[in-house]
PDB file of N, CA and C in Angstrom:
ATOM      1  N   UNK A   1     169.154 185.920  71.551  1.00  0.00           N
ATOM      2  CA  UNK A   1     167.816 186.045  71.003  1.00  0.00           C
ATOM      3  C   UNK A   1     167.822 185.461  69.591  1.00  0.00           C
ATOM      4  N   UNK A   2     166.540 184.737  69.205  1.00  0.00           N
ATOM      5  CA  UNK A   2     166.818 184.320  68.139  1.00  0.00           C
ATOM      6  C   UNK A   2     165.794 185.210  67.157  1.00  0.00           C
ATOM      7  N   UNK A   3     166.406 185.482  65.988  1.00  0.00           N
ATOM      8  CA  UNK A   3     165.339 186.200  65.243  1.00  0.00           C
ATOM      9  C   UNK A   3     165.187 185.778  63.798  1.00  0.00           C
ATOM     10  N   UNK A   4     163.629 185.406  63.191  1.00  0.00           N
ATOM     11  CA  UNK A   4     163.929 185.343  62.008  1.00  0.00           C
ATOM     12  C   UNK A   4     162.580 186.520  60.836  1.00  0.00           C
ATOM     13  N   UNK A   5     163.344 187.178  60.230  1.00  0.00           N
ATOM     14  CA  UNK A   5     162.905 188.209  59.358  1.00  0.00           C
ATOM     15  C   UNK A   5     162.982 187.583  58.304  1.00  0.00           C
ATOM     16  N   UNK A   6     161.418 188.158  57.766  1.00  0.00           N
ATOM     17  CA  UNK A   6     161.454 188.187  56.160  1.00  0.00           C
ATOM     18  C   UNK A   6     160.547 189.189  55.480  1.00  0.00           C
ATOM     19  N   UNK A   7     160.151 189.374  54.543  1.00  0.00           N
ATOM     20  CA  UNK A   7     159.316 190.352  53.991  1.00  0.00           C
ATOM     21  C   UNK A   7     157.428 190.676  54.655  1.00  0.00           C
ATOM     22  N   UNK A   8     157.483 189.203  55.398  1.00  0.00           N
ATOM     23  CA  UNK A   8     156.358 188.991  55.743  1.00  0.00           C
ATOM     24  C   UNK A   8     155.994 188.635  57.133  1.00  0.00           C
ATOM     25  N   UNK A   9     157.158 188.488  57.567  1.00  0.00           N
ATOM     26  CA  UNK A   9     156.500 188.266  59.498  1.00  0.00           C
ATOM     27  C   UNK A   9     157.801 188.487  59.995  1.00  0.00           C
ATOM     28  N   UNK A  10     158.078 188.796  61.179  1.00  0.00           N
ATOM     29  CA  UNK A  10     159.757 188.603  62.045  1.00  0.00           C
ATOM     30  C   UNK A  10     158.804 187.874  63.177  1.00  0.00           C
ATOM     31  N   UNK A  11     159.824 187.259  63.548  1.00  0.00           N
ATOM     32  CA  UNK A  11     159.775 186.590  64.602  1.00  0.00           C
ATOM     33  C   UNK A  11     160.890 186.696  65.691  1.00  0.00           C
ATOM     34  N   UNK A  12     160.711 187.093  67.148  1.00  0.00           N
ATOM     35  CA  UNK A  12     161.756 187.288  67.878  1.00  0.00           C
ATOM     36  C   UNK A  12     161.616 186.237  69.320  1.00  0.00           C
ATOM     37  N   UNK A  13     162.858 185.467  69.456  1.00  0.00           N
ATOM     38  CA  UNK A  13     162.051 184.378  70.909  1.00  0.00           C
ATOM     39  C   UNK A  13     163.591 184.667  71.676  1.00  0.00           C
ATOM     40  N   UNK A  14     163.103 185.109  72.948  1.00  0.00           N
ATOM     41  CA  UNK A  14     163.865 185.153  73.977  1.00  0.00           C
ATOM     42  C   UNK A  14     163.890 184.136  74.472  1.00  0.00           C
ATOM     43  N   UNK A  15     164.256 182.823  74.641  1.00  0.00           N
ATOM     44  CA  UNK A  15     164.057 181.692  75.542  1.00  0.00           C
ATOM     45  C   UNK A  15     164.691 182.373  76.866  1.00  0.00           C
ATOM     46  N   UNK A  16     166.010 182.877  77.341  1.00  0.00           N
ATOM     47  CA  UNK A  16     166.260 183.350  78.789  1.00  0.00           C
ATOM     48  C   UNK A  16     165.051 183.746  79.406  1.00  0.00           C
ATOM     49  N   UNK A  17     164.405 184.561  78.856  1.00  0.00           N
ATOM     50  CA  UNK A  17     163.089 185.509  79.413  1.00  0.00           C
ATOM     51  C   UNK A  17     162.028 184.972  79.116  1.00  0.00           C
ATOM     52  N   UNK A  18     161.889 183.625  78.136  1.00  0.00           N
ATOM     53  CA  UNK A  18     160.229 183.135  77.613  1.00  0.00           C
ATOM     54  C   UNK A  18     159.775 184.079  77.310  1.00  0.00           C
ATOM     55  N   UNK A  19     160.032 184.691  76.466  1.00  0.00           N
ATOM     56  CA  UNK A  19     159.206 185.410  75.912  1.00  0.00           C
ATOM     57  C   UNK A  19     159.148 185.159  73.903  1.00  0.00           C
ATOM     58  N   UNK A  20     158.220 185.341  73.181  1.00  0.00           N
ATOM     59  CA  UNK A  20     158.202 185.434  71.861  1.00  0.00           C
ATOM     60  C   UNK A  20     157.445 186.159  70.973  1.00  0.00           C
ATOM     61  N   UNK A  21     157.744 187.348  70.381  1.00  0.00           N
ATOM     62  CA  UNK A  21     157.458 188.102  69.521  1.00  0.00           C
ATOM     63  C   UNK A  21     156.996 187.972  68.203  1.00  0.00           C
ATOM     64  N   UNK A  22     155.605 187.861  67.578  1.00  0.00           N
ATOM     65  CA  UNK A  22     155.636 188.163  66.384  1.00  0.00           C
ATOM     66  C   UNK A  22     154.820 189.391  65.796  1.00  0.00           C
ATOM     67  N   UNK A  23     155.285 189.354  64.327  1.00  0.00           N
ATOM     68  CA  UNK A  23     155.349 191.022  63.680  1.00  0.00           C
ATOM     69  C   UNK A  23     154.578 190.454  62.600  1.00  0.00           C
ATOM     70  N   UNK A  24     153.937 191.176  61.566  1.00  0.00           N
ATOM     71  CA  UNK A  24     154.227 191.057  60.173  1.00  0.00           C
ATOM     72  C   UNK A  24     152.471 190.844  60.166  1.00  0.00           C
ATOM     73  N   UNK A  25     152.647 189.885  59.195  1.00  0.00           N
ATOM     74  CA  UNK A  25     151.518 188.943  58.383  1.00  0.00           C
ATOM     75  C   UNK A  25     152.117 187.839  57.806  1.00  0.00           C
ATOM     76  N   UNK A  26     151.344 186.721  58.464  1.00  0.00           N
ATOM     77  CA  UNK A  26     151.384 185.218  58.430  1.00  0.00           C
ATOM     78  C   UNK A  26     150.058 184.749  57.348  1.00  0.00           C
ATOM     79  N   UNK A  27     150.752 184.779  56.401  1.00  0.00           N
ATOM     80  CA  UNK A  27     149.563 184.081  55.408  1.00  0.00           C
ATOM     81  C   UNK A  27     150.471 183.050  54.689  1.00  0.00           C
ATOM     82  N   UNK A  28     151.187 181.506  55.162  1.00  0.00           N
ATOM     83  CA  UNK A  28     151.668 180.820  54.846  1.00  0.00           C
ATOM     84  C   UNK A  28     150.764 179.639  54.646  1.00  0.00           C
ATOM     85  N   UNK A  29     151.557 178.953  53.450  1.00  0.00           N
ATOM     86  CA  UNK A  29     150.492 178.462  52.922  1.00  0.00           C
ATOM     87  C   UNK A  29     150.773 176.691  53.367  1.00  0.00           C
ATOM     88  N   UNK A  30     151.056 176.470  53.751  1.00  0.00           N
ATOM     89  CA  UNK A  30     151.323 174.794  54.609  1.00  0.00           C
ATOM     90  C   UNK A  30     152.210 175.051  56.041  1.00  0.00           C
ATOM     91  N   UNK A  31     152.079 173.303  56.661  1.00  0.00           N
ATOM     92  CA  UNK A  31     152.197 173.876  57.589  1.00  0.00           C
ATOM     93  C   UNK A  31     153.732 173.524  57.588  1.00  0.00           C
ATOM     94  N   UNK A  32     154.658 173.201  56.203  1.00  0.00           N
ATOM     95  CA  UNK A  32     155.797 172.906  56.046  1.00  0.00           C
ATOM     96  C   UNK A  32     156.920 174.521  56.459  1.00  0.00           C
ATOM     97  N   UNK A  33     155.917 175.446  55.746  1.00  0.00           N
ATOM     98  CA  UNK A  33     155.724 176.859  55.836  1.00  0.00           C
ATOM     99  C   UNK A  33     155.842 177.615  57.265  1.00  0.00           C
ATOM    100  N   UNK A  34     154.832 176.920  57.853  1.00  0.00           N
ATOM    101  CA  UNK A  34     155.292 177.107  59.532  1.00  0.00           C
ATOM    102  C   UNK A  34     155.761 176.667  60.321  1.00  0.00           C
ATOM    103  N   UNK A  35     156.518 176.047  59.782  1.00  0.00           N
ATOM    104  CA  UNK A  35     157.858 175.062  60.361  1.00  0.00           C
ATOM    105  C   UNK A  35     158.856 175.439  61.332  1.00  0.00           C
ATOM    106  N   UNK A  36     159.251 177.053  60.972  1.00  0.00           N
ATOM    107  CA  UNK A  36     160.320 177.747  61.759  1.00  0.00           C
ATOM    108  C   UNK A  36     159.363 178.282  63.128  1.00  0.00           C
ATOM    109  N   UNK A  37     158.507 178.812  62.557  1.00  0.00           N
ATOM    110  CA  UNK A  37     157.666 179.156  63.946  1.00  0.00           C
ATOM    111  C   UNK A  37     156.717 178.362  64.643  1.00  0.00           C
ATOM    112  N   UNK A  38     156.708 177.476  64.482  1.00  0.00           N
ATOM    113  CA  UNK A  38     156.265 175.994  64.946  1.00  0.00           C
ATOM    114  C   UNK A  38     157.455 175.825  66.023  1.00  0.00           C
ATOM    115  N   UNK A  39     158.392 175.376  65.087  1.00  0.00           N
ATOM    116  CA  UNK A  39     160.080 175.557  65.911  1.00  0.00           C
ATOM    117  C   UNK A  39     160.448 176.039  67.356  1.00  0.00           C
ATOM    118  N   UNK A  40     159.964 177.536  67.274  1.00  0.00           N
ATOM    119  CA  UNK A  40     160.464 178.733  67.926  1.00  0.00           C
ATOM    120  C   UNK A  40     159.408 178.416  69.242  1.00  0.00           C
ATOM    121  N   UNK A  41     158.251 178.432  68.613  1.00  0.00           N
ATOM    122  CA  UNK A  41     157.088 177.876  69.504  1.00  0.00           C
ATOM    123  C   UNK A  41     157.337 176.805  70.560  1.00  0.00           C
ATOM    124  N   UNK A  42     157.801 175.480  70.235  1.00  0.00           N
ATOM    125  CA  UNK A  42     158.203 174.084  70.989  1.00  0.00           C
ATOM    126  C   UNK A  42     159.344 175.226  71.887  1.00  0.00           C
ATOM    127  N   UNK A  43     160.322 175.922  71.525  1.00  0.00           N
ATOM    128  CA  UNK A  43     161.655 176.029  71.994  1.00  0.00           C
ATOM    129  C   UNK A  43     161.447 176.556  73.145  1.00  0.00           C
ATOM    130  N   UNK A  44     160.372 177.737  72.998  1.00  0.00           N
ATOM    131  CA  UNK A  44     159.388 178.105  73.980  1.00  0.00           C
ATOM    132  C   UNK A  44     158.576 177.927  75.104  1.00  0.00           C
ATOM    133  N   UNK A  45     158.050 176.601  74.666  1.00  0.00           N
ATOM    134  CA  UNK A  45     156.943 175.895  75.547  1.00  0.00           C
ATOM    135  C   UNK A  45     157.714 174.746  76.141  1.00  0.00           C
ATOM    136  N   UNK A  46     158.838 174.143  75.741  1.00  0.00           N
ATOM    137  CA  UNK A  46     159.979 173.185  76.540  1.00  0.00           C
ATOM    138  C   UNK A  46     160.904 174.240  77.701  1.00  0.00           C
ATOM    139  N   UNK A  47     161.551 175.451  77.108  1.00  0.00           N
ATOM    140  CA  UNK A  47     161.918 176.303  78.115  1.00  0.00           C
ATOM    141  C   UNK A  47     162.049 176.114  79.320  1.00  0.00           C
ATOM    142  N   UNK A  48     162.793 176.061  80.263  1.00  0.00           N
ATOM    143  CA  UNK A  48     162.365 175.684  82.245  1.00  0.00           C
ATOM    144  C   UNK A  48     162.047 177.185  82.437  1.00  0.00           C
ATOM    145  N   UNK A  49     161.657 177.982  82.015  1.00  0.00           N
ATOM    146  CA  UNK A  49     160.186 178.972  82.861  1.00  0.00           C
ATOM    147  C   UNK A  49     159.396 178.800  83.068  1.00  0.00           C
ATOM    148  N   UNK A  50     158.700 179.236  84.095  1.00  0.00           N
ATOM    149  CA  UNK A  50     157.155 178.953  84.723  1.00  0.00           C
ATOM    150  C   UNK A  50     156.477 179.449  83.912  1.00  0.00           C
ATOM    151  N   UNK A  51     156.460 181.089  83.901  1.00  0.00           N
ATOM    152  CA  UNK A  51     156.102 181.953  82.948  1.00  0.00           C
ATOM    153  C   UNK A  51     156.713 182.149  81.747  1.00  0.00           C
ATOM    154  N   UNK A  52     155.197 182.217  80.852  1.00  0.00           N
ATOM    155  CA  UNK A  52     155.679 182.442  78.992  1.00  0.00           C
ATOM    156  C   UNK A  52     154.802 183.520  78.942  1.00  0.00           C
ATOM    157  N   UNK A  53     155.439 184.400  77.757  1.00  0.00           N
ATOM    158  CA  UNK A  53     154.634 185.359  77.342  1.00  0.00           C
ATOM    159  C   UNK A  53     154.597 185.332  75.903  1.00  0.00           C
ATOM    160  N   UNK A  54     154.061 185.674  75.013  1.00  0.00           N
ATOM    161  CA  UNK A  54     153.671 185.736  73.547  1.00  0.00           C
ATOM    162  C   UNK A  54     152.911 187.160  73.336  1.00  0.00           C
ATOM    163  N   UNK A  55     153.883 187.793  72.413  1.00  0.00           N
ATOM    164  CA  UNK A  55     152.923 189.015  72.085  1.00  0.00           C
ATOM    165  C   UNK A  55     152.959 189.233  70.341  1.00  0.00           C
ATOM    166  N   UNK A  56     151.544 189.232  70.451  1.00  0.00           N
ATOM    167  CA  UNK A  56     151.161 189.258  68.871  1.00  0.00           C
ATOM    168  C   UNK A  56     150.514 190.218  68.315  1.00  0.00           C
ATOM    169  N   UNK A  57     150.559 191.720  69.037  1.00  0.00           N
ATOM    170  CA  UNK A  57     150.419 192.652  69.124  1.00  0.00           C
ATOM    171  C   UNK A  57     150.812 193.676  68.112  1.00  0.00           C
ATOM    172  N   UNK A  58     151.760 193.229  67.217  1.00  0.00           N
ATOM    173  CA  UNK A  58     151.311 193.635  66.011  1.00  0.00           C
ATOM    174  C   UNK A  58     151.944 192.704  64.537  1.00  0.00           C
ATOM    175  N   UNK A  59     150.754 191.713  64.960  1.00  0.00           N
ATOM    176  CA  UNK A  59     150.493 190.676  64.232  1.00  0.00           C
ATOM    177  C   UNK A  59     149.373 190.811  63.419  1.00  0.00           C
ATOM    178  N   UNK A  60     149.439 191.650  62.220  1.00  0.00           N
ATOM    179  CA  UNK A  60     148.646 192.349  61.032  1.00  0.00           C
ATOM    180  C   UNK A  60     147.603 191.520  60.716  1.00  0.00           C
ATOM    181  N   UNK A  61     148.073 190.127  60.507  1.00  0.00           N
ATOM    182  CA  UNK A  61     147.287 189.221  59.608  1.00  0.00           C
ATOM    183  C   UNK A  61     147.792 187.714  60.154  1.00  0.00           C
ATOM    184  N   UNK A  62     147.241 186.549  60.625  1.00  0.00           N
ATOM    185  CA  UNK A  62     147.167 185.415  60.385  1.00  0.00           C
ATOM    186  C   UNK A  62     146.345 184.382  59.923  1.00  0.00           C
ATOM    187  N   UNK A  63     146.363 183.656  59.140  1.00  0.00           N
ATOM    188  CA  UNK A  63     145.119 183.050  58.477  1.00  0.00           C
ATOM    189  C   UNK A  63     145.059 181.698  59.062  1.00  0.00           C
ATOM    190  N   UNK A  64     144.067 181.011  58.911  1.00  0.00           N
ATOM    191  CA  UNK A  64     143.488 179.745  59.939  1.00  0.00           C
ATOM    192  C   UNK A  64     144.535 178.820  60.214  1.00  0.00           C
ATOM    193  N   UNK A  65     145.341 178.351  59.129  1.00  0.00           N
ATOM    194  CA  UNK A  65     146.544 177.509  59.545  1.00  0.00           C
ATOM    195  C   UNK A  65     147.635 178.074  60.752  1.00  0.00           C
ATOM    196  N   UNK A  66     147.643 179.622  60.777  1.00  0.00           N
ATOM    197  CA  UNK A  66     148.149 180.156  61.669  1.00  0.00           C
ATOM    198  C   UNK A  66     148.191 179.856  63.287  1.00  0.00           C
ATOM    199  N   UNK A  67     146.269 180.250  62.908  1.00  0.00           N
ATOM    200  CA  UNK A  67     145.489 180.094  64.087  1.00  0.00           C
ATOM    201  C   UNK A  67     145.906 178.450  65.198  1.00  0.00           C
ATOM    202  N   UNK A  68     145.574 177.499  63.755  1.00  0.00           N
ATOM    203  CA  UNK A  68     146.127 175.647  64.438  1.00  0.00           C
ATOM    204  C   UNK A  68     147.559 176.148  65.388  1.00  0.00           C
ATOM    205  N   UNK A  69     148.261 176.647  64.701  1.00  0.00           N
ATOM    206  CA  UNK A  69     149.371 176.513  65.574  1.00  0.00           C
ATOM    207  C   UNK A  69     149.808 177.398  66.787  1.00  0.00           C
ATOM    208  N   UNK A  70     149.433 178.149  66.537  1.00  0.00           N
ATOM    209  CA  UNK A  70     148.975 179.129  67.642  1.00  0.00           C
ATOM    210  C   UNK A  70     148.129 178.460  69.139  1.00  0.00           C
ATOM    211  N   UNK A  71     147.261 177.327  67.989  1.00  0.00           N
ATOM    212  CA  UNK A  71     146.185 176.372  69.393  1.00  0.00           C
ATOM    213  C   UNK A  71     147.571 175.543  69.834  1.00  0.00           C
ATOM    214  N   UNK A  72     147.823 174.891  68.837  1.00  0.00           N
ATOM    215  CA  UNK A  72     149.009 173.411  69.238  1.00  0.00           C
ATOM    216  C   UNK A  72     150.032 174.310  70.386  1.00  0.00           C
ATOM    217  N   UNK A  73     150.180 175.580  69.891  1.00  0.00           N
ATOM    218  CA  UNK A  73     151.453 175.592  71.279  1.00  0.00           C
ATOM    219  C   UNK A  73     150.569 175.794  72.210  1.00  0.00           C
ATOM    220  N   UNK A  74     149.663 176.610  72.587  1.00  0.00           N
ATOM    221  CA  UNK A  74     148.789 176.536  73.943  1.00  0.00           C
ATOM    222  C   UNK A  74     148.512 175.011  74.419  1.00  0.00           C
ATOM    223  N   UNK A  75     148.230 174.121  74.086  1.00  0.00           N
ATOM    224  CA  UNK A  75     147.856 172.673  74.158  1.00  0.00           C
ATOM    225  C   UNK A  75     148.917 172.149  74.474  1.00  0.00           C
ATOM    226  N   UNK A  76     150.163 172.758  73.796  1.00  0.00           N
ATOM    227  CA  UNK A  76     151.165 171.965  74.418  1.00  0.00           C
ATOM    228  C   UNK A  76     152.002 172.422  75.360  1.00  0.00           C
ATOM    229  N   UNK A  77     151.515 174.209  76.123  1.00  0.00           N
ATOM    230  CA  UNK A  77     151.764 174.717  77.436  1.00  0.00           C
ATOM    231  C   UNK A  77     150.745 174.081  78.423  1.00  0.00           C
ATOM    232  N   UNK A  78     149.877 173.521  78.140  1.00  0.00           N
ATOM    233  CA  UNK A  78     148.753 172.953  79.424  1.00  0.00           C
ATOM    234  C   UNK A  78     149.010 171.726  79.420  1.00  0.00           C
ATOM    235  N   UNK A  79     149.625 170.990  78.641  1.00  0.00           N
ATOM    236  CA  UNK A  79     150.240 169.124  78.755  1.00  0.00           C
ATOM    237  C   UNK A  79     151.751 169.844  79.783  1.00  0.00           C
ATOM    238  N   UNK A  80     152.228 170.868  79.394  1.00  0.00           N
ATOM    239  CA  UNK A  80     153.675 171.331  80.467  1.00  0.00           C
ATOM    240  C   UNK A  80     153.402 172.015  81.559  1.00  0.00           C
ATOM    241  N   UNK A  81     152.079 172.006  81.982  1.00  0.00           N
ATOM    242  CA  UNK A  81     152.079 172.922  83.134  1.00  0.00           C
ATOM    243  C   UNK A  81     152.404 173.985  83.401  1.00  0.00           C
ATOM    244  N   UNK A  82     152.888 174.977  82.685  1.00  0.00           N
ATOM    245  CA  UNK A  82     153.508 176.096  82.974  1.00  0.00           C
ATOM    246  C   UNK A  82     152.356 176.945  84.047  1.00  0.00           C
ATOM    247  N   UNK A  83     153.222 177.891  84.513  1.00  0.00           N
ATOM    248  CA  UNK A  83     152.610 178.264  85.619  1.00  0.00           C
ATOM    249  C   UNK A  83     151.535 179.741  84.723  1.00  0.00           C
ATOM    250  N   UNK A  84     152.101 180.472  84.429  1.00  0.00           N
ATOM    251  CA  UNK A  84     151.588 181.621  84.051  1.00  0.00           C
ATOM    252  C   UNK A  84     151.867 182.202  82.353  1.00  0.00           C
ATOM    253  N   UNK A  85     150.866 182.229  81.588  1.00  0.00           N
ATOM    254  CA  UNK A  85     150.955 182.344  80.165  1.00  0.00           C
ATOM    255  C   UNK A  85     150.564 183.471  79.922  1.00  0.00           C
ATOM    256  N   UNK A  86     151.085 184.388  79.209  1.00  0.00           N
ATOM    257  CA  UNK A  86     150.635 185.394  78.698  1.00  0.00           C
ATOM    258  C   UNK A  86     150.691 185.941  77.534  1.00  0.00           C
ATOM    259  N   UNK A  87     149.163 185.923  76.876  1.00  0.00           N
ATOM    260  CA  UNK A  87     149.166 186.376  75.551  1.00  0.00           C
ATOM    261  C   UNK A  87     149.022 188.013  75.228  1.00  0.00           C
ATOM    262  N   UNK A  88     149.747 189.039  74.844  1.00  0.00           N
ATOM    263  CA  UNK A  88     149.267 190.266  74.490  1.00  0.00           C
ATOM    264  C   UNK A  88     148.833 190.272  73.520  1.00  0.00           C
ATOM    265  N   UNK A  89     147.708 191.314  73.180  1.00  0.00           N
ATOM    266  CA  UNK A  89     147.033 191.382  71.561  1.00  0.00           C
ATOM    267  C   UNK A  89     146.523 193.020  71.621  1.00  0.00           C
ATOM    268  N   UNK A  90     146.179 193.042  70.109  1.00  0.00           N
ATOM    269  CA  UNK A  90     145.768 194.626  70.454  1.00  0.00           C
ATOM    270  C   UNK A  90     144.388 194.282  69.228  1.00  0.00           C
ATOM    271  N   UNK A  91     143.200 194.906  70.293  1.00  0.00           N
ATOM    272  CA  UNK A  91     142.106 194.401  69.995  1.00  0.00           C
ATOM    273  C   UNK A  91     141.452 195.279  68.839  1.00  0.00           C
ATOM    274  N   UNK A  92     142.801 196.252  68.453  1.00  0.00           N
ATOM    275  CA  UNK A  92     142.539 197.581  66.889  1.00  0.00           C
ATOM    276  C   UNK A  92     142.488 196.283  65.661  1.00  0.00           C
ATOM    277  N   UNK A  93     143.277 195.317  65.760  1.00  0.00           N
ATOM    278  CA  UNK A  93     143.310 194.163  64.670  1.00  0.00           C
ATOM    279  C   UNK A  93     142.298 193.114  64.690  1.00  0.00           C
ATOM    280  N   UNK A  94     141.332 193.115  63.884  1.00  0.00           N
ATOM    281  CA  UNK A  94     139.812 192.702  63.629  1.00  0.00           C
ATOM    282  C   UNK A  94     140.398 191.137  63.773  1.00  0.00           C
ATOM    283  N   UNK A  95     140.729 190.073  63.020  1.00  0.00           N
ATOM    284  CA  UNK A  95     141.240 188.913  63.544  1.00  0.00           C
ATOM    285  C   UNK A  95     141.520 188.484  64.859  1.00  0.00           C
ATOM    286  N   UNK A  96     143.048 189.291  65.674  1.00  0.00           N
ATOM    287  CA  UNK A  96     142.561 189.126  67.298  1.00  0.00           C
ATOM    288  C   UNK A  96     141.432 189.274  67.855  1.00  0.00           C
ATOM    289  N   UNK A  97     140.794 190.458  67.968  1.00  0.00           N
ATOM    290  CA  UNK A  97     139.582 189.848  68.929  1.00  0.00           C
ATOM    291  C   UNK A  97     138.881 189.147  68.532  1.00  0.00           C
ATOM    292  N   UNK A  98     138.771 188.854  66.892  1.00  0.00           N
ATOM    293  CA  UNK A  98     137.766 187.283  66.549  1.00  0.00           C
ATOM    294  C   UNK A  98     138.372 186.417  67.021  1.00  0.00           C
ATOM    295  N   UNK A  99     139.505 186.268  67.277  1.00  0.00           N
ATOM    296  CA  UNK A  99     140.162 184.710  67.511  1.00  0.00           C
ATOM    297  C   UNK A  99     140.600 184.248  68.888  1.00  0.00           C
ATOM    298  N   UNK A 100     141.275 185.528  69.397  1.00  0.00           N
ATOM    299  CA  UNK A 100     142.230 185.284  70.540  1.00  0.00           C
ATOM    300  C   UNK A 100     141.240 184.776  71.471  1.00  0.00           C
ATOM    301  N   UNK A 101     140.403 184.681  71.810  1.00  0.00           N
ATOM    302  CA  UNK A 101     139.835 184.208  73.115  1.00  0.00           C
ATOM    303  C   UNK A 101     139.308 182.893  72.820  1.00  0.00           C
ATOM    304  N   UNK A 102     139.561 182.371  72.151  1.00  0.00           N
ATOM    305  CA  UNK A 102     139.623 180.639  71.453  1.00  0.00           C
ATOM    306  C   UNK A 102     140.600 180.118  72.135  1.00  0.00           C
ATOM    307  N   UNK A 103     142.120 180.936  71.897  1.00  0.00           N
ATOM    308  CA  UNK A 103     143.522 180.559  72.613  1.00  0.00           C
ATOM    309  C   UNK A 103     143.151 179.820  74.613  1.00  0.00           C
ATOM    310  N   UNK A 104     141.873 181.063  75.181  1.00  0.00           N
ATOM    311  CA  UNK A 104     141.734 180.820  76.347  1.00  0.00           C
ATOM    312  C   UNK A 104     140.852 179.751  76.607  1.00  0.00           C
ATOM    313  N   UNK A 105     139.891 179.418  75.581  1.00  0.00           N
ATOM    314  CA  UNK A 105     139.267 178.069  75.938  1.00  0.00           C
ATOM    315  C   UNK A 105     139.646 176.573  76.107  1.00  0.00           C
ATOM    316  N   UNK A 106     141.174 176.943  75.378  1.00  0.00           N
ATOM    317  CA  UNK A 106     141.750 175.508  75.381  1.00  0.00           C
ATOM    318  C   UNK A 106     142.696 175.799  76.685  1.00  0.00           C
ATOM    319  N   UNK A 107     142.950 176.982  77.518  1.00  0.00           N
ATOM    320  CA  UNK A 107     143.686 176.944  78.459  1.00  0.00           C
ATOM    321  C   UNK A 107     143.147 178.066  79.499  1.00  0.00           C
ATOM    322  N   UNK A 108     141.766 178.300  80.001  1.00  0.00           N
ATOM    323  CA  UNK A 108     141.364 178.606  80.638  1.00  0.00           C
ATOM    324  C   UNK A 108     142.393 179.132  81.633  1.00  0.00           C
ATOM    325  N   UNK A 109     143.506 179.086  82.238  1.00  0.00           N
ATOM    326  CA  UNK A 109     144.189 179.981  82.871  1.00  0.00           C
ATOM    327  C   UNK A 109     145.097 181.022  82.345  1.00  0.00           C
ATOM    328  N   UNK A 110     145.133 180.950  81.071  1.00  0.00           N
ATOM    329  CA  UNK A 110     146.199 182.015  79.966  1.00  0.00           C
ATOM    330  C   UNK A 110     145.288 183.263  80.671  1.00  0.00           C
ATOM    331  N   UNK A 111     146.046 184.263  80.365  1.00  0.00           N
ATOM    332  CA  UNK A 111     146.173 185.754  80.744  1.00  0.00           C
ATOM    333  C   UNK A 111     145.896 186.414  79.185  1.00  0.00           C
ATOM    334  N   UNK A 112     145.243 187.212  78.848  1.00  0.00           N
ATOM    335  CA  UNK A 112     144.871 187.829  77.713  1.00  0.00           C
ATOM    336  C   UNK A 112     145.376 189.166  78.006  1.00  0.00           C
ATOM    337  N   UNK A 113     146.309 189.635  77.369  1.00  0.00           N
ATOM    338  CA  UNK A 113     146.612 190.986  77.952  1.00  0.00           C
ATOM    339  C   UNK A 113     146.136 192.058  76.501  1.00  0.00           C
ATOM    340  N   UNK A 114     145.348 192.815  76.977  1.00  0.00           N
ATOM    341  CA  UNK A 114     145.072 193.944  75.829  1.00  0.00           C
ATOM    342  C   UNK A 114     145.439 194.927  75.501  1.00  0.00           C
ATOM    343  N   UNK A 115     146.812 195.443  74.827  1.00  0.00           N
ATOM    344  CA  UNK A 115     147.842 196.450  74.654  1.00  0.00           C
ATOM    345  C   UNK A 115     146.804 197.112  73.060  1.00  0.00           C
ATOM    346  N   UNK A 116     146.868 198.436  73.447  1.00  0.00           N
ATOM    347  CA  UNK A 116     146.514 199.298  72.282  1.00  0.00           C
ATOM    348  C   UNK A 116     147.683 200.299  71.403  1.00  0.00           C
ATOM    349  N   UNK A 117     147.821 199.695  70.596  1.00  0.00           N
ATOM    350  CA  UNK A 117     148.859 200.261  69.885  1.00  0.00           C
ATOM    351  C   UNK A 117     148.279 201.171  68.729  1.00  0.00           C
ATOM    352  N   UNK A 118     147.341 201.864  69.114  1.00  0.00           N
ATOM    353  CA  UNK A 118     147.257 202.658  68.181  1.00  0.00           C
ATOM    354  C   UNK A 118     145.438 202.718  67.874  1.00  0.00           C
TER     355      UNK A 118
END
């Protein structure tokens, strides 16, 4: 598993399982900044799984540059075909439900999964 922690977001990506975790608050300020999870993202969406999952479920805060990359990896799971995508979110965090269903317009078959954490 690869993990990267800092004061402000962790990030956890299972490539065996496709799966990728983020935590925190993402308020980075270029996208030089989101470089590692940009990274983690591709490592993700190249993967030979059918199925990906992404849970951002307690993902406090991301701000619009976030959001771009968040689109770019969906865009670049529907140029790979993957079979089955799944985003979890928890719809207590005012940003996800403003945003997350943007994720499904650019990939109309993603799975929105709605976990309540609280």
């Amino acid at each position: 598993m690869n993990t990267i922690k800092n004061e402000q977001y962790e990030l956890k990506l299972d490539v065996e399982e496709g799966q990728l975790f983020l935590s925190g608050r993402l308020r980075l300020a270029t996208l030089e900044d989101y470089q590692p999870i940009v990274d983690n993202l591709k490592r993700l969406s190249i993967s030979s799984h059918n199925n990906l999952y992404l849970d951002i479920t307690h993902l406090k805060f991301l701000n619009s540059l976030g959001i771009v990359v968040l689109s770019h990896f969906v865009i670049d799971c529907r140029k790979r075909q993957h079979g089955q995508i799944v985003v979890a979110y928890d719809a207590n965090i005012p940003w996800q439900l403003k945003s997350i269903n943007n994720l499904q317009r650019l990939l109309p078959s993603l799975i929105l999964r709605e976990v309540n954490n609280g």
